[in-house]
PDB file of N, CA and C in Angstrom:
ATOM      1  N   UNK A   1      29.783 -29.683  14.239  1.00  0.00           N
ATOM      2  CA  UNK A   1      29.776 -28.558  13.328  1.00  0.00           C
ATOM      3  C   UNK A   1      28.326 -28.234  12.957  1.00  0.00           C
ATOM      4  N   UNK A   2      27.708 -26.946  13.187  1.00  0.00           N
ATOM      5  CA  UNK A   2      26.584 -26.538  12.809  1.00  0.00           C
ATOM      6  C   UNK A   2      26.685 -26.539  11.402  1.00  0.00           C
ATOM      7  N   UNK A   3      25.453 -26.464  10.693  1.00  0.00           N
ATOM      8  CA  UNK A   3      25.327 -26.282   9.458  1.00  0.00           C
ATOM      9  C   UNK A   3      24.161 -24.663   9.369  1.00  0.00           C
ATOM     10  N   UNK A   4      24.558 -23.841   8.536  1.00  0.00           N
ATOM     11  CA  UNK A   4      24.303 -22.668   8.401  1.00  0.00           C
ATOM     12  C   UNK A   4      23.223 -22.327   7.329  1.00  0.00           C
ATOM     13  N   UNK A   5      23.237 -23.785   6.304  1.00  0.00           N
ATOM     14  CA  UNK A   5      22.702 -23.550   5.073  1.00  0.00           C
ATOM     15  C   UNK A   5      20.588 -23.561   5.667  1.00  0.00           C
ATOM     16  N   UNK A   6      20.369 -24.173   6.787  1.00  0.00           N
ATOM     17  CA  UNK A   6      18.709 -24.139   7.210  1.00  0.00           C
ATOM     18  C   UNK A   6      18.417 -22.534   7.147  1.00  0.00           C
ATOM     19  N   UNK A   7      19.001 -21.723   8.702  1.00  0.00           N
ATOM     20  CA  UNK A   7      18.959 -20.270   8.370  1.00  0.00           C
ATOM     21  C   UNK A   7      18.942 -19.691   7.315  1.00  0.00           C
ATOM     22  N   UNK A   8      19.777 -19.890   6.476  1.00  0.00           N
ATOM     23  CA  UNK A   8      20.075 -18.969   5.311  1.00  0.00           C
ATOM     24  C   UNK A   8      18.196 -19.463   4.584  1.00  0.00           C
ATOM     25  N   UNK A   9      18.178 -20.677   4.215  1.00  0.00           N
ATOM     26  CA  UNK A   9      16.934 -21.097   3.857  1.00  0.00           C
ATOM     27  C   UNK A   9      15.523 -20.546   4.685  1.00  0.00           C
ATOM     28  N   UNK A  10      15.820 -20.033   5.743  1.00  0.00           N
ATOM     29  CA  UNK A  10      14.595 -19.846   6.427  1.00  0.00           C
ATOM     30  C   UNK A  10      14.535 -17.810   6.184  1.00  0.00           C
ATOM     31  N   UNK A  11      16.066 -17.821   6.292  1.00  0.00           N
ATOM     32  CA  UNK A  11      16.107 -16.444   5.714  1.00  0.00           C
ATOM     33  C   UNK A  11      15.344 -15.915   4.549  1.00  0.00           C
ATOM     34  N   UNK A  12      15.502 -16.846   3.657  1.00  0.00           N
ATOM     35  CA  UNK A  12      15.287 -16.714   2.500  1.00  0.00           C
ATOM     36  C   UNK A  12      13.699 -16.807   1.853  1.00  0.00           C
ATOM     37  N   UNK A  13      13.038 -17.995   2.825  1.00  0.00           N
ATOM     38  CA  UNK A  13      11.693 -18.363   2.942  1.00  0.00           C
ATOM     39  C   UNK A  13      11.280 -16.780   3.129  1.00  0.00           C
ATOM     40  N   UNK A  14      11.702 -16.237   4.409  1.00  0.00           N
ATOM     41  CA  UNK A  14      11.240 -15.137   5.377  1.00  0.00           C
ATOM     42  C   UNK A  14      10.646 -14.073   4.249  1.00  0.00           C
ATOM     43  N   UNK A  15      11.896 -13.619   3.600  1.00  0.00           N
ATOM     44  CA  UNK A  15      11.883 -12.322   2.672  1.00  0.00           C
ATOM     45  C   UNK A  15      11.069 -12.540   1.567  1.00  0.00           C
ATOM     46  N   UNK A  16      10.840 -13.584   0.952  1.00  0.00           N
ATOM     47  CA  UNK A  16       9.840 -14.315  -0.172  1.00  0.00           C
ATOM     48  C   UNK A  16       8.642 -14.009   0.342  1.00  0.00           C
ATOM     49  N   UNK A  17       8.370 -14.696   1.434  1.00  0.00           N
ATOM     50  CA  UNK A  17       7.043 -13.878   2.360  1.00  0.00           C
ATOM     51  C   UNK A  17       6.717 -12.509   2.523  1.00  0.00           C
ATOM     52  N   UNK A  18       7.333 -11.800   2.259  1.00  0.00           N
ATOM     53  CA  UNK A  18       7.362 -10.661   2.755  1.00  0.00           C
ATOM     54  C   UNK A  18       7.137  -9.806   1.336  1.00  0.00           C
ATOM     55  N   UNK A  19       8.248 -10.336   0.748  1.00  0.00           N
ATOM     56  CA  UNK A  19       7.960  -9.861  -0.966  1.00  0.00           C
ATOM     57  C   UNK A  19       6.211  -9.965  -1.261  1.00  0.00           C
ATOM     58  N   UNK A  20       6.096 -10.888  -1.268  1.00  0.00           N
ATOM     59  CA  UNK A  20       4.656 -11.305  -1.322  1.00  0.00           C
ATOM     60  C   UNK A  20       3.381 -10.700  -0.720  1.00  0.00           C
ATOM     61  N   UNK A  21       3.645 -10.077   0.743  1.00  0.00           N
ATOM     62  CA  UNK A  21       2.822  -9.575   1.338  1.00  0.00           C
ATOM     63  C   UNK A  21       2.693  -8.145   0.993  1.00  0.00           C
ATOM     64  N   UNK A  22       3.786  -7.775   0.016  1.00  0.00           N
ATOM     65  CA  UNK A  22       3.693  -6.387  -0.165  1.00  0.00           C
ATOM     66  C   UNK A  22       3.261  -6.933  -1.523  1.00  0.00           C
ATOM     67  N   UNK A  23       3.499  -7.153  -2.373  1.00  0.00           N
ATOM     68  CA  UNK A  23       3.042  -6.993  -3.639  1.00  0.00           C
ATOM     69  C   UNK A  23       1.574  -7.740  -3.902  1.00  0.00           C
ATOM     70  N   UNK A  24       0.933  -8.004  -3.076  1.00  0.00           N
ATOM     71  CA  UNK A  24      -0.163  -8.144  -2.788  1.00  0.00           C
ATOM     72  C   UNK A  24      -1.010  -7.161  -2.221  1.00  0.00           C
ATOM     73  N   UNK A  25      -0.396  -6.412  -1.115  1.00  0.00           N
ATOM     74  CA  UNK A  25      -0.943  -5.045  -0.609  1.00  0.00           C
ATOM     75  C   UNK A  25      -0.817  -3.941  -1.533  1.00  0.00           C
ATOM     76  N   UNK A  26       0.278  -3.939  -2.483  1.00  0.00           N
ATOM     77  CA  UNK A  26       0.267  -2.974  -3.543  1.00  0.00           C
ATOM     78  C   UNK A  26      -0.913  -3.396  -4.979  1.00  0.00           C
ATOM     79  N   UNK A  27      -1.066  -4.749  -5.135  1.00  0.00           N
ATOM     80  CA  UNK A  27      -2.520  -4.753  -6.298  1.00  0.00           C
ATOM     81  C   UNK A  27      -3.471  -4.662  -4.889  1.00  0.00           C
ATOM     82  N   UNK A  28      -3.983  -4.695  -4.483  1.00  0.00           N
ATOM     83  CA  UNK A  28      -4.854  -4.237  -3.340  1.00  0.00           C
ATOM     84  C   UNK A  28      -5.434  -2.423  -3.602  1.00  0.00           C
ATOM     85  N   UNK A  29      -4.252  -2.118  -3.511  1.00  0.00           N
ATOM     86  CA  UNK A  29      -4.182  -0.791  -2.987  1.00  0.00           C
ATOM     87  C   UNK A  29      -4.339   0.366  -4.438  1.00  0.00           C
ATOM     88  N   UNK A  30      -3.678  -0.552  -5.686  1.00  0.00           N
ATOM     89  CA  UNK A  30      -3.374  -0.453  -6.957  1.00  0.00           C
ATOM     90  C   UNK A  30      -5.068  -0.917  -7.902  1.00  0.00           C
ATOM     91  N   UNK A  31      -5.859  -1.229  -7.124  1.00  0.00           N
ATOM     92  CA  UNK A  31      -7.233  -1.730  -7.224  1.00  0.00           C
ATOM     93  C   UNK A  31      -8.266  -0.761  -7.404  1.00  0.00           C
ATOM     94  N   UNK A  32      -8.110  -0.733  -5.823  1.00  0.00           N
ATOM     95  CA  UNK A  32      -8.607   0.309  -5.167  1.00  0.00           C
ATOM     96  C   UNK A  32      -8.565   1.591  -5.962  1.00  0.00           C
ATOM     97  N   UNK A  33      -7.120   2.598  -5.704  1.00  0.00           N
ATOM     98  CA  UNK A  33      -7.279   3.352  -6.773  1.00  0.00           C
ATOM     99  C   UNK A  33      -7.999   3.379  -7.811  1.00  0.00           C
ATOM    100  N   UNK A  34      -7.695   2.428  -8.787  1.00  0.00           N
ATOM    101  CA  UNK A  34      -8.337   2.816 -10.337  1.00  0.00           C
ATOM    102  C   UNK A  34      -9.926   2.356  -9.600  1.00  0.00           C
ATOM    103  N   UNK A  35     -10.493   2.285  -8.661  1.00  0.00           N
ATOM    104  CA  UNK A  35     -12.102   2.206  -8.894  1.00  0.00           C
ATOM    105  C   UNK A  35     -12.481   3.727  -8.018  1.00  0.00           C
ATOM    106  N   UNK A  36     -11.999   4.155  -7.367  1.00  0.00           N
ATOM    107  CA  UNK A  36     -11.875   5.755  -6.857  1.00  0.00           C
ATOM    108  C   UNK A  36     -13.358   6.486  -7.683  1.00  0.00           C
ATOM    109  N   UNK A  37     -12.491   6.571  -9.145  1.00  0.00           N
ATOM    110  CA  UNK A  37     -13.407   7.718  -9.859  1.00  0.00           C
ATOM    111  C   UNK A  37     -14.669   7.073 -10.649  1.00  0.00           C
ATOM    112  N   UNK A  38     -14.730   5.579 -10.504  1.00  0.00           N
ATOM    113  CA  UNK A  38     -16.038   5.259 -10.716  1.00  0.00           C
ATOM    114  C   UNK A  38     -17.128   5.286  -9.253  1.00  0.00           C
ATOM    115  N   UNK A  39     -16.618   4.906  -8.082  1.00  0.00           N
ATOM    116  CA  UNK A  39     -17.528   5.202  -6.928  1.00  0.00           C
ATOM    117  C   UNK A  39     -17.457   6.556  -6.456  1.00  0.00           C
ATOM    118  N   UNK A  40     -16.693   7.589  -6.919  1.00  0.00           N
ATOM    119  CA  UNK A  40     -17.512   9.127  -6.687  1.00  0.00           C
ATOM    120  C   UNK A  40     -18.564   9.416  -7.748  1.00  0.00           C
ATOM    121  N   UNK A  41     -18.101   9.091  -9.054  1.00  0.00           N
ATOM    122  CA  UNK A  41     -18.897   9.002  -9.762  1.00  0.00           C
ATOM    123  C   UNK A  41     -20.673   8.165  -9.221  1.00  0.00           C
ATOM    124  N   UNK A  42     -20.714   7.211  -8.873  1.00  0.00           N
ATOM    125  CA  UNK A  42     -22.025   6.268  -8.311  1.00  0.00           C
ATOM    126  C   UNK A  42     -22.578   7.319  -7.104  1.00  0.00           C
ATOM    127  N   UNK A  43     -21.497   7.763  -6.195  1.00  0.00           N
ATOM    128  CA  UNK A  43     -22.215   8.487  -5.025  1.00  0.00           C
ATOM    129  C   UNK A  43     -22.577  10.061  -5.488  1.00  0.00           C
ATOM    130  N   UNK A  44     -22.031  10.162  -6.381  1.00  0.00           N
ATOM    131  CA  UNK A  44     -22.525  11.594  -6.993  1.00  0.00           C
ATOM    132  C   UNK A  44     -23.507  11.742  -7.493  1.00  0.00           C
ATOM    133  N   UNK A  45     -23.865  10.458  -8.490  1.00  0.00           N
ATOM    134  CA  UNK A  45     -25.331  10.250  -8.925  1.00  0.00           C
ATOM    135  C   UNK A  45     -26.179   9.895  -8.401  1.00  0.00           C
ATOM    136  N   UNK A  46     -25.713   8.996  -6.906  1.00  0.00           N
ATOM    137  CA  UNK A  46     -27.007   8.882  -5.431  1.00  0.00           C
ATOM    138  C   UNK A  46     -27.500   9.952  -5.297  1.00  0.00           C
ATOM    139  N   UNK A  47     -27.006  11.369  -5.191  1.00  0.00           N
ATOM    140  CA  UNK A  47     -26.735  12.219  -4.314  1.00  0.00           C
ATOM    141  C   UNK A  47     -26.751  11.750  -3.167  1.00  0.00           C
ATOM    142  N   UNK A  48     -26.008  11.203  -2.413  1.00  0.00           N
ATOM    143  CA  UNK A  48     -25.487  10.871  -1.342  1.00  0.00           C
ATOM    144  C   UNK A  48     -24.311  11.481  -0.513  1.00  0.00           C
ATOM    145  N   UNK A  49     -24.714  12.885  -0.160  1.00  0.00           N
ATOM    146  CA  UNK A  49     -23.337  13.733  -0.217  1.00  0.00           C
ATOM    147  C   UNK A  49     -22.829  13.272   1.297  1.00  0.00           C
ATOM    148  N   UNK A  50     -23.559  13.067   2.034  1.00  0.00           N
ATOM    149  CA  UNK A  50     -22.993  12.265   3.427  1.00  0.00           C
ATOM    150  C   UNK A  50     -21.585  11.508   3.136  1.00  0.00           C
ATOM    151  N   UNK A  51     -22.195  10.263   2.505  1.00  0.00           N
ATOM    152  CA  UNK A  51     -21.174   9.229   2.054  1.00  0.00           C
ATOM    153  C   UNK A  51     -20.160   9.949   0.950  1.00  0.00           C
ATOM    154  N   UNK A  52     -20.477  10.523   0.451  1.00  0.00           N
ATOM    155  CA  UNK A  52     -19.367  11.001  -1.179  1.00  0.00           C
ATOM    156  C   UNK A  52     -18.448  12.012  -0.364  1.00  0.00           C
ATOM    157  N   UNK A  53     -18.889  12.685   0.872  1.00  0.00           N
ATOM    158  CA  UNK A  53     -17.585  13.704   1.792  1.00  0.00           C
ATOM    159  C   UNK A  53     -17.121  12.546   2.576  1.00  0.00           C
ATOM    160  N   UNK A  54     -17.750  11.534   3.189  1.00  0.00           N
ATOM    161  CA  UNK A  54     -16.880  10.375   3.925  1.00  0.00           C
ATOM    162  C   UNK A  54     -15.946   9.872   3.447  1.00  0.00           C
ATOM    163  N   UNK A  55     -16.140   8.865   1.703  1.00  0.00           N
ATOM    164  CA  UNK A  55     -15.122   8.638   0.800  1.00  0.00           C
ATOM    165  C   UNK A  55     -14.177   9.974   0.105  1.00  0.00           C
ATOM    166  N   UNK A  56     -14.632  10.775   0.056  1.00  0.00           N
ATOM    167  CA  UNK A  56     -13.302  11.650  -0.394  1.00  0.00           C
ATOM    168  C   UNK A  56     -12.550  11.754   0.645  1.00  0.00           C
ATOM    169  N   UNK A  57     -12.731  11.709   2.153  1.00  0.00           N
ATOM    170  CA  UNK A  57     -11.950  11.808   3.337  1.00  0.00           C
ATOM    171  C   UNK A  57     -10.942  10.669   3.394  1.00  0.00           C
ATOM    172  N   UNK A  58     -11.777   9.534   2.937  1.00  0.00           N
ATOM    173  CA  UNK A  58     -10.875   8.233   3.110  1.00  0.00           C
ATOM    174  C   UNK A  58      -9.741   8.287   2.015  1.00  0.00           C
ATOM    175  N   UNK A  59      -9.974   9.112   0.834  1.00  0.00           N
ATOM    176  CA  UNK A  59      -9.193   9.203  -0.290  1.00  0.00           C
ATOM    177  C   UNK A  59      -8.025   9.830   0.214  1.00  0.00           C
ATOM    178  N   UNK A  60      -8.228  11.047   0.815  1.00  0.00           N
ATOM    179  CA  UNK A  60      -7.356  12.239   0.849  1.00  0.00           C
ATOM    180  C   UNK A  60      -6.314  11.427   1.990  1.00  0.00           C
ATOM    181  N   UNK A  61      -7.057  11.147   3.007  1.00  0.00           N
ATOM    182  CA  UNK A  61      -5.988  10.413   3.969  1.00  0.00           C
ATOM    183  C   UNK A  61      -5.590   9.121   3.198  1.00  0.00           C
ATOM    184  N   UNK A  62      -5.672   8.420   2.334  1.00  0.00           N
ATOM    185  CA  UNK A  62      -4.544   7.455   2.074  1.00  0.00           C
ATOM    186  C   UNK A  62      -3.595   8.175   0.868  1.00  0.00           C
ATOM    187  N   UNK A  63      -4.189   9.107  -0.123  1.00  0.00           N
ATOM    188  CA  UNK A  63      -3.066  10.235  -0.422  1.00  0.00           C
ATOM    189  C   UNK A  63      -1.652  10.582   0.535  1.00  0.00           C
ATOM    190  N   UNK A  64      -2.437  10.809   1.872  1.00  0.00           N
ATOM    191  CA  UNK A  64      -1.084  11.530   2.975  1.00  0.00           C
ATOM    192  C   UNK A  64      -0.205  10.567   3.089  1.00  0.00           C
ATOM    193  N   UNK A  65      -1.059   9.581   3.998  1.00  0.00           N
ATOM    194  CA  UNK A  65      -0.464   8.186   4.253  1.00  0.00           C
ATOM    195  C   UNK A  65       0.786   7.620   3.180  1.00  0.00           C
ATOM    196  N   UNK A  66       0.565   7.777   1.928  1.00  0.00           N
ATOM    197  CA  UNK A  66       1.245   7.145   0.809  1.00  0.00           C
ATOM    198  C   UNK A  66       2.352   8.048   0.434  1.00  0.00           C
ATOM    199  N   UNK A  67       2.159   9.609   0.390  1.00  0.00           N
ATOM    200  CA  UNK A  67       2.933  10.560   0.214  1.00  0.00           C
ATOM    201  C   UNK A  67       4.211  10.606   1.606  1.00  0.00           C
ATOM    202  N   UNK A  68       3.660  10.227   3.017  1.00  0.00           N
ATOM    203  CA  UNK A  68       4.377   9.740   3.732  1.00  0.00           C
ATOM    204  C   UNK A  68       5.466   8.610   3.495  1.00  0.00           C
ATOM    205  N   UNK A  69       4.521   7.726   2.902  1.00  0.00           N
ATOM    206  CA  UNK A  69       5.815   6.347   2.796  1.00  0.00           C
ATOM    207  C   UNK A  69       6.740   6.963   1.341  1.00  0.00           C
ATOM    208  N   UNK A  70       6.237   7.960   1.024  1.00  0.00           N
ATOM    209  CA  UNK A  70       7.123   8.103  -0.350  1.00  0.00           C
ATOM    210  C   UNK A  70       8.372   8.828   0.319  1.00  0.00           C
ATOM    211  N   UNK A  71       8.432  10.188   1.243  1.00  0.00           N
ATOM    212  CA  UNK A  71       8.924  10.423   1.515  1.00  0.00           C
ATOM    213  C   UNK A  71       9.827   9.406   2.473  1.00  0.00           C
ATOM    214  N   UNK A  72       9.386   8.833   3.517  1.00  0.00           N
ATOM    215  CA  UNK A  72      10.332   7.756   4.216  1.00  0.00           C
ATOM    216  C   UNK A  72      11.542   6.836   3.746  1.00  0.00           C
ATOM    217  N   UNK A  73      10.236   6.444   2.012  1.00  0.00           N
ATOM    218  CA  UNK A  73      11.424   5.874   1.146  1.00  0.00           C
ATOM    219  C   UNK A  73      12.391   6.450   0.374  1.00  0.00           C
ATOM    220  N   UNK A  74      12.107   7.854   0.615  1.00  0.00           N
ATOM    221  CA  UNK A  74      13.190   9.106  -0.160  1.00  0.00           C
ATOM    222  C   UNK A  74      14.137   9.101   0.664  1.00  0.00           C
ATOM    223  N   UNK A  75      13.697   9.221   2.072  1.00  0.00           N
ATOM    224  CA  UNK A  75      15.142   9.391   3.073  1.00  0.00           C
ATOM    225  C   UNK A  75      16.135   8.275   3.565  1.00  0.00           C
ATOM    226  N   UNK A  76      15.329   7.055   3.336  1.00  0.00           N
ATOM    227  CA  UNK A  76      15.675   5.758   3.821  1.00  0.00           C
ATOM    228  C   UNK A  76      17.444   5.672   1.893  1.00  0.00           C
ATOM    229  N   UNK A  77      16.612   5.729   0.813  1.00  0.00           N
ATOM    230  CA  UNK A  77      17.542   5.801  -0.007  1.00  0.00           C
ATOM    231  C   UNK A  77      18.560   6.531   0.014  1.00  0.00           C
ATOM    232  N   UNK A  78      18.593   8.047   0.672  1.00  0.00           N
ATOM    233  CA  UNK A  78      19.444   9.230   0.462  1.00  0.00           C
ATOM    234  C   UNK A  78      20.335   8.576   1.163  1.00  0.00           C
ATOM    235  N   UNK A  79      19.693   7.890   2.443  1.00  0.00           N
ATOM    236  CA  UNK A  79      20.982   7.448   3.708  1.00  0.00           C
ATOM    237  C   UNK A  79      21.543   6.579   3.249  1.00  0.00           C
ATOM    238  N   UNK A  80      21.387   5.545   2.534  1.00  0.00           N
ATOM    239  CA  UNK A  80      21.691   4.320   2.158  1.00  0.00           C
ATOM    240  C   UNK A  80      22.402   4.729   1.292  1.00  0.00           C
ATOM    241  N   UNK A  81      22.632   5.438  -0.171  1.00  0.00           N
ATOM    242  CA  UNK A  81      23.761   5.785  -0.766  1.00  0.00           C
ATOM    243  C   UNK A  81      24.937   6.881  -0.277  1.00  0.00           C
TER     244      UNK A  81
END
């Protein structure tokens, strides 16, 4: 007779991991943000407009990027209920 209860445990390990890897990438990311308007602020006062249009580029595309996963997670819920 197999025993089922390891899987379930490794299952369980799995998703804990995973929990983790996101809520780690979200203070990461949740970081990041709130320092945004102090380093335009720093490159504004370089005048460094090279770099201050590079970082607003990097801004705007993780805006999309994120507005993407918002939507994904809008449709992923609609289907699911």
């Amino acid at each position: 007779m197999k025993n089922s209860m390891p899987n379930k445990v490794n299952k369980n390990n799995f998703e804990g991991a995973e929990l983790d890897k996101k809520n780690e990438a979200f203070e990461i990311l949740k970081n990041w943000v709130k320092s945004v308007p102090e380093t335009v602020k720093d490159l504004e006062e370089k005048g460094d407009q090279e770099k201050l249009i590079k970082y607003k580029k990097q801004v705007k595309l993780v805006l999309q990027k994120l507005e993407q996963i918002k939507d994904t997670l809008d449709n992923e819920k609609e289907f699911s209920s």
